[in-house]
Protein backbone atom coordinates (compact mmCIF):
# COMPACT_ATOMS: atom_id res chain seq x y z
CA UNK A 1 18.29 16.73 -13.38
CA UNK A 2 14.84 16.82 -11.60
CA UNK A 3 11.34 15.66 -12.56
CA UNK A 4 8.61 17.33 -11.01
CA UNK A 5 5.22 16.09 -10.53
CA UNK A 6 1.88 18.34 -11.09
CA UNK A 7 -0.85 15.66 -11.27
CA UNK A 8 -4.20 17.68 -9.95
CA UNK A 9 -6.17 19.52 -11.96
CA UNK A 10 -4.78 22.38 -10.82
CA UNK A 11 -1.08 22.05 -11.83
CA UNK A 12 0.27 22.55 -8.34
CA UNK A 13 3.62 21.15 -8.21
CA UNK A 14 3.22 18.10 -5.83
CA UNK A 15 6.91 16.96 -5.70
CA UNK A 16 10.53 16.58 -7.27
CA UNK A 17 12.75 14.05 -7.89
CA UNK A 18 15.89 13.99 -7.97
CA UNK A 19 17.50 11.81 -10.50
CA UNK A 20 21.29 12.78 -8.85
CA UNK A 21 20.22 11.48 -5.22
CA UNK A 22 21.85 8.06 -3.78
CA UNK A 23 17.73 7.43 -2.95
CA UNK A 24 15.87 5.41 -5.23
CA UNK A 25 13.22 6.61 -7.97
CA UNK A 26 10.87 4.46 -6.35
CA UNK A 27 11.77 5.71 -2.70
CA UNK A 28 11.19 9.23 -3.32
CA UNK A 29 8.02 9.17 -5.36
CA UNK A 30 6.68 7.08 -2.07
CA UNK A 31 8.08 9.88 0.42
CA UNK A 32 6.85 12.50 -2.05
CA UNK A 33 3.15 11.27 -1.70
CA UNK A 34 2.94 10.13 1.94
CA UNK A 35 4.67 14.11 2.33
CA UNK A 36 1.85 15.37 0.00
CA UNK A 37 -0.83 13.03 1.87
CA UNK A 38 0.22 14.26 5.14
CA UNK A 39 0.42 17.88 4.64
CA UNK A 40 -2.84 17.69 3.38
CA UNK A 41 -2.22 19.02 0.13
CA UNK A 42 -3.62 15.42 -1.23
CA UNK A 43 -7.31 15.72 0.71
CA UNK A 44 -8.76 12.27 1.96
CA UNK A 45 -10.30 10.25 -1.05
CA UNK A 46 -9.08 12.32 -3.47
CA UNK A 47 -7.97 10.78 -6.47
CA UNK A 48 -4.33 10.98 -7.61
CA UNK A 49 -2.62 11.16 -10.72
CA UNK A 50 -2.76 8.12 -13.00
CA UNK A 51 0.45 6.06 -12.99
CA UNK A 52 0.59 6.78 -17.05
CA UNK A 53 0.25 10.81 -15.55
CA UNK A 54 2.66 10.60 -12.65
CA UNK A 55 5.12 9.02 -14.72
CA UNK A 56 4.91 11.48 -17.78
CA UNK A 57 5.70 14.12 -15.38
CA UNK A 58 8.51 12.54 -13.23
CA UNK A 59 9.99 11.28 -16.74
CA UNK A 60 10.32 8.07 -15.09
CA UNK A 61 9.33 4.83 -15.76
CA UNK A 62 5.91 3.90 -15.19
CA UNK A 63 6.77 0.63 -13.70
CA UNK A 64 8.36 2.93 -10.44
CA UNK A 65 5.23 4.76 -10.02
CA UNK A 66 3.44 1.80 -9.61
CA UNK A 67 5.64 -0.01 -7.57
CA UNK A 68 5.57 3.16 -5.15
CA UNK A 69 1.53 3.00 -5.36
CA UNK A 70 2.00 -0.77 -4.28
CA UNK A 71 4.14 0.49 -1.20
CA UNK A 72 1.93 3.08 -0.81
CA UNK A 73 -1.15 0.95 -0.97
CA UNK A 74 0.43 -1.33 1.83
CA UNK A 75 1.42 0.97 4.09
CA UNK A 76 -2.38 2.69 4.21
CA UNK A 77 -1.74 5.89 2.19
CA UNK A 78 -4.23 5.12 -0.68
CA UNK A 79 -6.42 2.88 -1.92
CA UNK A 80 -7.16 1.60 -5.49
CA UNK A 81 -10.28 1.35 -6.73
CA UNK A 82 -10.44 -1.08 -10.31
CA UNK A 83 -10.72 0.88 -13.37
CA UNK A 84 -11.31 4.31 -11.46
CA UNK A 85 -7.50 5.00 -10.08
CA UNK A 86 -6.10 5.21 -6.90
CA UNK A 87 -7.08 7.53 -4.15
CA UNK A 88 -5.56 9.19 -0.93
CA UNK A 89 -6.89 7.50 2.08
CA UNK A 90 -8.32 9.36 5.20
CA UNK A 91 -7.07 9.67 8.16
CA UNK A 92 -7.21 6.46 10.14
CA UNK A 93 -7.24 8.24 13.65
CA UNK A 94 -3.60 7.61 14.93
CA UNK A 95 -3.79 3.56 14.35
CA UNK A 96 -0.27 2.68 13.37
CA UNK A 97 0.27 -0.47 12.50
CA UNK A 98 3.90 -1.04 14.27
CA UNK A 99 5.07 -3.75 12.14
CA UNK A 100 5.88 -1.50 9.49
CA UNK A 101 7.39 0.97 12.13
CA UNK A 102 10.27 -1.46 12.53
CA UNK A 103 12.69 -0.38 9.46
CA UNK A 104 12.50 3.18 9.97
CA UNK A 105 12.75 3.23 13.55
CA UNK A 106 16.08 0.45 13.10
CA UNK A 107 17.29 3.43 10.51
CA UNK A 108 16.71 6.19 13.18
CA UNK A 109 18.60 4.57 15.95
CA UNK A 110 21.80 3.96 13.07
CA UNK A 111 21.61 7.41 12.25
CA UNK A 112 21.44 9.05 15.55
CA UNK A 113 24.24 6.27 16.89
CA UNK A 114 26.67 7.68 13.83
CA UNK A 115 25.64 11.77 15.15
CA UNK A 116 26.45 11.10 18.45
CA UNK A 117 29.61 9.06 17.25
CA UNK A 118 30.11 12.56 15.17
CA UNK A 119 29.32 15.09 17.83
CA UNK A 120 30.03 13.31 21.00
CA UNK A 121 27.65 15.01 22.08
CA UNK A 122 23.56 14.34 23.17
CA UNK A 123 22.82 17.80 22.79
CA UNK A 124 23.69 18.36 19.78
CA UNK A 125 22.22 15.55 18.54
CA UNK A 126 19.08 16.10 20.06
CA UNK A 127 19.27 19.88 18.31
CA UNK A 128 19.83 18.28 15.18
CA UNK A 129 17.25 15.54 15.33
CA UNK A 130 14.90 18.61 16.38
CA UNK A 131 15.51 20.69 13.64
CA UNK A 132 15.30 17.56 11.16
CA UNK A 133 12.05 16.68 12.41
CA UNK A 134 10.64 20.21 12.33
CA UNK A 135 11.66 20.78 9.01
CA UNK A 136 9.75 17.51 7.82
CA UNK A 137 6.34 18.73 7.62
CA UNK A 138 6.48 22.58 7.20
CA UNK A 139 3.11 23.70 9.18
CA UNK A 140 2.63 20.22 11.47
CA UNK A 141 3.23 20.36 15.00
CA UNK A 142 3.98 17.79 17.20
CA UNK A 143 0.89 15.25 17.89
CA UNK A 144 -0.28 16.01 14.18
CA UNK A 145 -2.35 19.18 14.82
CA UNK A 146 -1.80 21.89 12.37
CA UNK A 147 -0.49 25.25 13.05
């Protein structure tokens, strides 16, 4: 079963969940909007779906939704604004803060250990990495400029 998510005005589908996946509710409904954010289909300062809205449409629990705006919030995707809703930020010019690049990049270097455990072989690990990463954000190239 899948939930999708349409929360602009203009009913575009922004993303799915997938209530089968081993991956949290709350996990994909943050890589669902950081996706959206990057791609640019969420513009800077736009404002996004109301947790009530998001929820409705995932068919999830609203408590999720907020949780993932809380992650979201804290990792410098959005920003909430009291009693207006919470809005994409803009771009912040290739500052990363690194502390929160220490998870993920402990995550990357488990899973590429356990492909080249696999393969045996850097290549193909490298080729598969490649293809992973250049099927992430359909229409990004690498250094963030947009085909």
């Amino acid at each position: 079963m899948k939930g999708s998510a349409d929360g602009n005005a203009g009913g575009k589908v922004m993303f799915e969940i997938d209530m089968k996946s081993r991956r949290s509710i709350y996990e994909q409904v943050v890589d669902g909007m950081k996706g959206r954010i990057l791609a640019g289909a969420i513009a800077p300062d736009e404002k996004l779906p109301s947790v009530r809205d998001l929820s409705k449409a995932l068919t999830v629990n609203p408590n999720t939704v907020q949780k993932a705006f809380h992650e979201l919030e804290r990792q410098g995707y959005v920003y909430t604004v009291a009693g207006v809703g919470t809005f994409a930020m803009a771009a912040s010019g290739g500052m990363i803060d690194e502390s929160l690049l220490a998870g993920p990049r402990l995550a990357l270097a488990d899973a590429l250990r356990e492909l080249y455990y696999l393969t045996r072989d850097v290549k193909a690990v490298r080729r598969i990495a490649k293809e992973e990463l250049d099927g992430l954000l359909p229409g990004v190239k690498r250094g963030g400029a947009a085909r």
